[in-house]
Protein backbone atom coordinates (compact mmCIF):
# COMPACT_ATOMS: atom_id res chain seq x y z
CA UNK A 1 -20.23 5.90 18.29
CA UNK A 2 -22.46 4.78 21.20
CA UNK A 3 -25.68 5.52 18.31
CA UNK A 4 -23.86 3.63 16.14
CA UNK A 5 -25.83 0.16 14.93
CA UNK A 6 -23.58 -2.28 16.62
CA UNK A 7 -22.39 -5.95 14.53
CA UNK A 8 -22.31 -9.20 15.54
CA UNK A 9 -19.97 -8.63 18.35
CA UNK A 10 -21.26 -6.26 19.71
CA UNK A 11 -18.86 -3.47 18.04
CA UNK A 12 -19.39 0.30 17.46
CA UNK A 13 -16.47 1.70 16.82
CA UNK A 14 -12.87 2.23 18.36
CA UNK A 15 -10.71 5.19 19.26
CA UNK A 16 -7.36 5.60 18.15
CA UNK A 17 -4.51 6.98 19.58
CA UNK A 18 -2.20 8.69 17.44
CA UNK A 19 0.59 8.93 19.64
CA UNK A 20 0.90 4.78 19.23
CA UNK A 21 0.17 5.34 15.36
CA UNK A 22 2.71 6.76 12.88
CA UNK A 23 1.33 6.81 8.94
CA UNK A 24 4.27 6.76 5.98
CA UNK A 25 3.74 6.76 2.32
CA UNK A 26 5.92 5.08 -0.10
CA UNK A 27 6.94 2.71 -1.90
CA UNK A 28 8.07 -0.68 -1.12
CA UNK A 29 10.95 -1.03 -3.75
CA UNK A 30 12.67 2.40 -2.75
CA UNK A 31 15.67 2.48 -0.43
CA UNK A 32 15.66 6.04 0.19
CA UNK A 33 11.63 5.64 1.32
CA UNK A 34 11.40 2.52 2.85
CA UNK A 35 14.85 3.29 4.76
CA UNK A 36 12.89 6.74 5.65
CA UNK A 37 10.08 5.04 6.94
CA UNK A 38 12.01 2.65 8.98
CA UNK A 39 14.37 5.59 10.40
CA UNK A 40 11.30 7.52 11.20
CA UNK A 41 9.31 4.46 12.95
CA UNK A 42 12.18 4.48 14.88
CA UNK A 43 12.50 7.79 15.50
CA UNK A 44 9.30 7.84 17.46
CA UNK A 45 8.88 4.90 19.35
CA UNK A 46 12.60 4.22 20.59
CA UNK A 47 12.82 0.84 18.36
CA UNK A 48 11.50 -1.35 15.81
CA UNK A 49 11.23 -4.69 16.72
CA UNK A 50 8.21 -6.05 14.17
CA UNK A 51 8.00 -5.31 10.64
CA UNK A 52 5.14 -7.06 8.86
CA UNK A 53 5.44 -7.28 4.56
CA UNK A 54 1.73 -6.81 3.32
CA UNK A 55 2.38 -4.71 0.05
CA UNK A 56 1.67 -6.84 -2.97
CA UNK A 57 -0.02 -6.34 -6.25
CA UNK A 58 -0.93 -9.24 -9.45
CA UNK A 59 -1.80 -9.52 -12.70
CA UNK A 60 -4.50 -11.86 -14.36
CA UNK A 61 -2.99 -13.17 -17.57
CA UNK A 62 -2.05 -16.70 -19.27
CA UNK A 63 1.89 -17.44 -20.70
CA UNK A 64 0.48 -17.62 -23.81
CA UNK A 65 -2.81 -17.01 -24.92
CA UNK A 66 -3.59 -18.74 -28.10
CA UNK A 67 -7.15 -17.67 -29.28
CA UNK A 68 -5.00 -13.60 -29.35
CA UNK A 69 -1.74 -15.20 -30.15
CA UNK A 70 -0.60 -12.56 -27.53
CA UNK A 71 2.26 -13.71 -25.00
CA UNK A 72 2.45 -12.54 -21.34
CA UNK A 73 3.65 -8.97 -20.52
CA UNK A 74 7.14 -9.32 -19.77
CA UNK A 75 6.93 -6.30 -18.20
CA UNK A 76 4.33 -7.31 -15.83
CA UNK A 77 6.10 -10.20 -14.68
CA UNK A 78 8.55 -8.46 -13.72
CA UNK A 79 6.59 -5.65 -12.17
CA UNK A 80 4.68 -8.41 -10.18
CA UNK A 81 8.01 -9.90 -9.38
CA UNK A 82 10.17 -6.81 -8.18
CA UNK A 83 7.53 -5.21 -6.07
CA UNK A 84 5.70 -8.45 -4.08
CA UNK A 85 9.83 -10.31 -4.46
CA UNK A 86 11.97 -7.19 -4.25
CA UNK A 87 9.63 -4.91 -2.13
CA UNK A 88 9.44 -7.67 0.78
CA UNK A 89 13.20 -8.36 0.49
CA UNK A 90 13.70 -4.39 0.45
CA UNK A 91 11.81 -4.24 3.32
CA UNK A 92 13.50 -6.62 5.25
CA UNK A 93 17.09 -5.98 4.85
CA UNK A 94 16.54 -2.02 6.15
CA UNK A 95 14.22 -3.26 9.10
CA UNK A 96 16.90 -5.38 10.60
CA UNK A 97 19.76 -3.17 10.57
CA UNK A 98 17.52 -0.76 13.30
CA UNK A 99 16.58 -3.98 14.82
CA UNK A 100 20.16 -5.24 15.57
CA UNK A 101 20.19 -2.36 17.74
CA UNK A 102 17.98 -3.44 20.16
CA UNK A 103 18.77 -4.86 23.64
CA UNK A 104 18.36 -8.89 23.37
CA UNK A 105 15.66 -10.33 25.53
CA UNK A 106 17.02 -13.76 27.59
CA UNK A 107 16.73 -15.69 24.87
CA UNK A 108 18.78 -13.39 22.56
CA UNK A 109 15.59 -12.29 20.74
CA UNK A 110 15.65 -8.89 18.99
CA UNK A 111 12.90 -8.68 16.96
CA UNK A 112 10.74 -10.32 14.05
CA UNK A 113 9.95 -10.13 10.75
CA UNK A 114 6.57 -11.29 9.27
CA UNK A 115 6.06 -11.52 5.38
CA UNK A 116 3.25 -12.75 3.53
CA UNK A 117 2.38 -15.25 0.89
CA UNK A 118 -0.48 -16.56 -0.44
CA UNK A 119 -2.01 -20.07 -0.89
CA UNK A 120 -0.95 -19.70 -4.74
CA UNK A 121 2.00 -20.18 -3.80
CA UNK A 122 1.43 -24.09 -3.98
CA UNK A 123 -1.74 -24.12 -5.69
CA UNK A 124 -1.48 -21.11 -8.48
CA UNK A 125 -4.31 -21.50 -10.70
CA UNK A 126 -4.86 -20.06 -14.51
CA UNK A 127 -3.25 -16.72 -15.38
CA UNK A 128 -1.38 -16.73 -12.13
CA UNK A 129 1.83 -17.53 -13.03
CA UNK A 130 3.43 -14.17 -11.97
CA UNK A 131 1.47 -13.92 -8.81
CA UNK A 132 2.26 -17.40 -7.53
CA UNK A 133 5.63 -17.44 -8.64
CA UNK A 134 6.02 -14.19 -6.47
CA UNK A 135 4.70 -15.41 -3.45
CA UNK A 136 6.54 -18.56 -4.30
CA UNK A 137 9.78 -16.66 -3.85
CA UNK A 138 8.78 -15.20 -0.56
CA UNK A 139 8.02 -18.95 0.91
CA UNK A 140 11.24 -20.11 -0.68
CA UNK A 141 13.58 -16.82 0.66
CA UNK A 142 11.60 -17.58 4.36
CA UNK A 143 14.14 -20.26 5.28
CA UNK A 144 17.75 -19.23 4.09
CA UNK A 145 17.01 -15.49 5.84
CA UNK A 146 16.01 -16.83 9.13
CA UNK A 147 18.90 -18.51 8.95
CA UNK A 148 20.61 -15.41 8.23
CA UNK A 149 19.47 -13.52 11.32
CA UNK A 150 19.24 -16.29 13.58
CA UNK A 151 22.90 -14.61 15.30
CA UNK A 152 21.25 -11.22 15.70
CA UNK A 153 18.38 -12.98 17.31
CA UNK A 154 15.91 -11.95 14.99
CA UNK A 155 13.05 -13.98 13.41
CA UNK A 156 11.74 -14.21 10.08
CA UNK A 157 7.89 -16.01 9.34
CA UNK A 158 5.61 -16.26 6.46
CA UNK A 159 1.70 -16.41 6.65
CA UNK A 160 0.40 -17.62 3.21
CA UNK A 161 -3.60 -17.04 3.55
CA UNK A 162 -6.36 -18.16 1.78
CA UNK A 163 -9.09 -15.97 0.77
CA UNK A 164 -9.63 -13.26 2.63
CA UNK A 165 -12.26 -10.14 2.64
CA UNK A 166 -9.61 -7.52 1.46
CA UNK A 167 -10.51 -4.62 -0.44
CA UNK A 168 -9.37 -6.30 -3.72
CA UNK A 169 -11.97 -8.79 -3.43
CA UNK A 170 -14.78 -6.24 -1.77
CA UNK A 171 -14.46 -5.49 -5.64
CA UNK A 172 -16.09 -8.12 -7.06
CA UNK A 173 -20.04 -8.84 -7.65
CA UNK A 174 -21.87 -10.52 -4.28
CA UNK A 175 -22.29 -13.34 -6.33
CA UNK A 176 -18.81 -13.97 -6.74
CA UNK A 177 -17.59 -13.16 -3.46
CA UNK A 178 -20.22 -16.05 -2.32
CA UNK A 179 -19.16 -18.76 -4.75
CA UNK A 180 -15.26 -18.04 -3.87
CA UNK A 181 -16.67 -18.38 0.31
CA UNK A 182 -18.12 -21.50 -0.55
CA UNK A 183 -14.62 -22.95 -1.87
CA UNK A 184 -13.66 -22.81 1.96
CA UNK A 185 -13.90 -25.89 3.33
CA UNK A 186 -13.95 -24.99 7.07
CA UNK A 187 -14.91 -22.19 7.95
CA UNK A 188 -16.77 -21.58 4.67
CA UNK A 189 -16.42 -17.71 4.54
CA UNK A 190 -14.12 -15.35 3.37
CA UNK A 191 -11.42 -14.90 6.03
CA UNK A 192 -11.44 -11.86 8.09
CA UNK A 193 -8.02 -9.35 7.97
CA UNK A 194 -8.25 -9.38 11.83
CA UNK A 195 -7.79 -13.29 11.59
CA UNK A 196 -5.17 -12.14 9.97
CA UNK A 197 -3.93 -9.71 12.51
CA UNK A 198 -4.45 -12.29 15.14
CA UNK A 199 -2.34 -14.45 13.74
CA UNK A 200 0.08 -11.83 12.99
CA UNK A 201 -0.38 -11.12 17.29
CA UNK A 202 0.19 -14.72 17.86
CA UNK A 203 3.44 -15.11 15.97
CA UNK A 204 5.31 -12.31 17.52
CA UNK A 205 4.64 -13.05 20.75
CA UNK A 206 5.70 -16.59 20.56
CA UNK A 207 9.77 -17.15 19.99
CA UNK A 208 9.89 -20.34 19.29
CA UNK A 209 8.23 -19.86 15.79
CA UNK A 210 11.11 -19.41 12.89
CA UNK A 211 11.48 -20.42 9.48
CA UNK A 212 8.10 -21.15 9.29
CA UNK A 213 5.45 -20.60 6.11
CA UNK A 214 1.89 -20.91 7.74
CA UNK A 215 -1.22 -21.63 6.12
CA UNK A 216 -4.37 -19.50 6.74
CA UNK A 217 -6.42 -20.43 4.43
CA UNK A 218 -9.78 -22.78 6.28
CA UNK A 219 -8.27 -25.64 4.16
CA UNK A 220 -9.04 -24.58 0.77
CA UNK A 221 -6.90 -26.38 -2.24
CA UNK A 222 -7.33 -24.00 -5.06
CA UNK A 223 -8.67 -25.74 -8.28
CA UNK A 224 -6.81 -24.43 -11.58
């Protein structure tokens, strides 16, 4: 790593270790696997007291397109619904039940739950109507299941970002990755996925954050 070109901080590399690391593959909108998951997450540390909803997917299409005369895919809707809806709400009903079990800190807290959004929740553009209305059920479900936990001492927080350098968009042409950047009012870049993470950091660490949706999103309003 040390021959490794470094980047702008500096970095050139970093070394995992695996005993802190535990890998599962499934899907979000199974019991049996996310339940496995959780039981084996658990298994191997002693506890699970932060569980983080990042699994999403979306589809690009309009209600009703009129120059095909072609409605939207019910189907996808409700694909797009059940797995970025369902799958977070899966995730967070089985991740509580092995956090109930921990041993409450002073102030009672047991653990935290972080989901995530997406500025279309509020300001869902063309074609997005599945997408935002997903992420506009994880804002809206943020609330009432804080609320829920709040006796088991366990919080529940949404991030909603902005746009952000994840694989989906290292997809697209240079050309529009730069003209979506430049929609950013402050800073105006793509956001980072350790921004992200930092934020993620941030949240767990401080108890006094519940029932909150935060933006992350260098101020951008999204245009329709």
């Amino acid at each position: 790593m040390g021959k490794n070109e470094p980047d702008a901080d500096g970095h050139r590399g970093c070394i995992i270790n695996t005993a802190s690391v535990a890998a599962f593959d499934g899907q979000v909108t199974s019991e049996e696997e996310v339940q496995s998951a959780v039981s084996l997450a658990t298994e191997k540390f002693g506890k699970l007291d932060l569980a983080v909803n990042c699994a999403g997917i979306a589809v690009a299409m309009k209600t009703y397109n009129f120059n095909k005369k072609t409605a939207h895919s019910l189907k996808d809707f409700q694909r797009v619904i059940n797995v970025n809806i369902g799958g977070t709400f899966n995730v967070i009903r089985l991740a509580v039940g092995e956090m109930g079990k921990n041993e409450p800190d002073a102030d009672g807290h047991r653990g935290c739950i972080i989901n995530t959004a997406s500025v279309a929740a509020f300001d869902g553009q063309v074609g997005q109507a599945a997408y935002s209305a997903s992420k506009g059920g994880i804002v809206g479900m943020t609330l009432p299941i804080a609320r829920d936990l709040a006796p088991m001492g366990i919080r529940v927080i949404t991030i909603a970002p902005g746009l952000f350098s994840t694989p989906l968009l290292a997809g697209l042409p240079e050309k529009v990755r730069s003209f979506l950047a430049r929609q950013v009012p402050f800073p105006p870049r793509l956001g980072d996925p350790a921004e992200f993470a930092h934020l993620v950091t941030s949240l767990a660490e401080n108890p006094m954050i519940n029932g909150e949706v935060i933006m992350l999103d260098g101020a951008i309003r999204m245009q329709p």
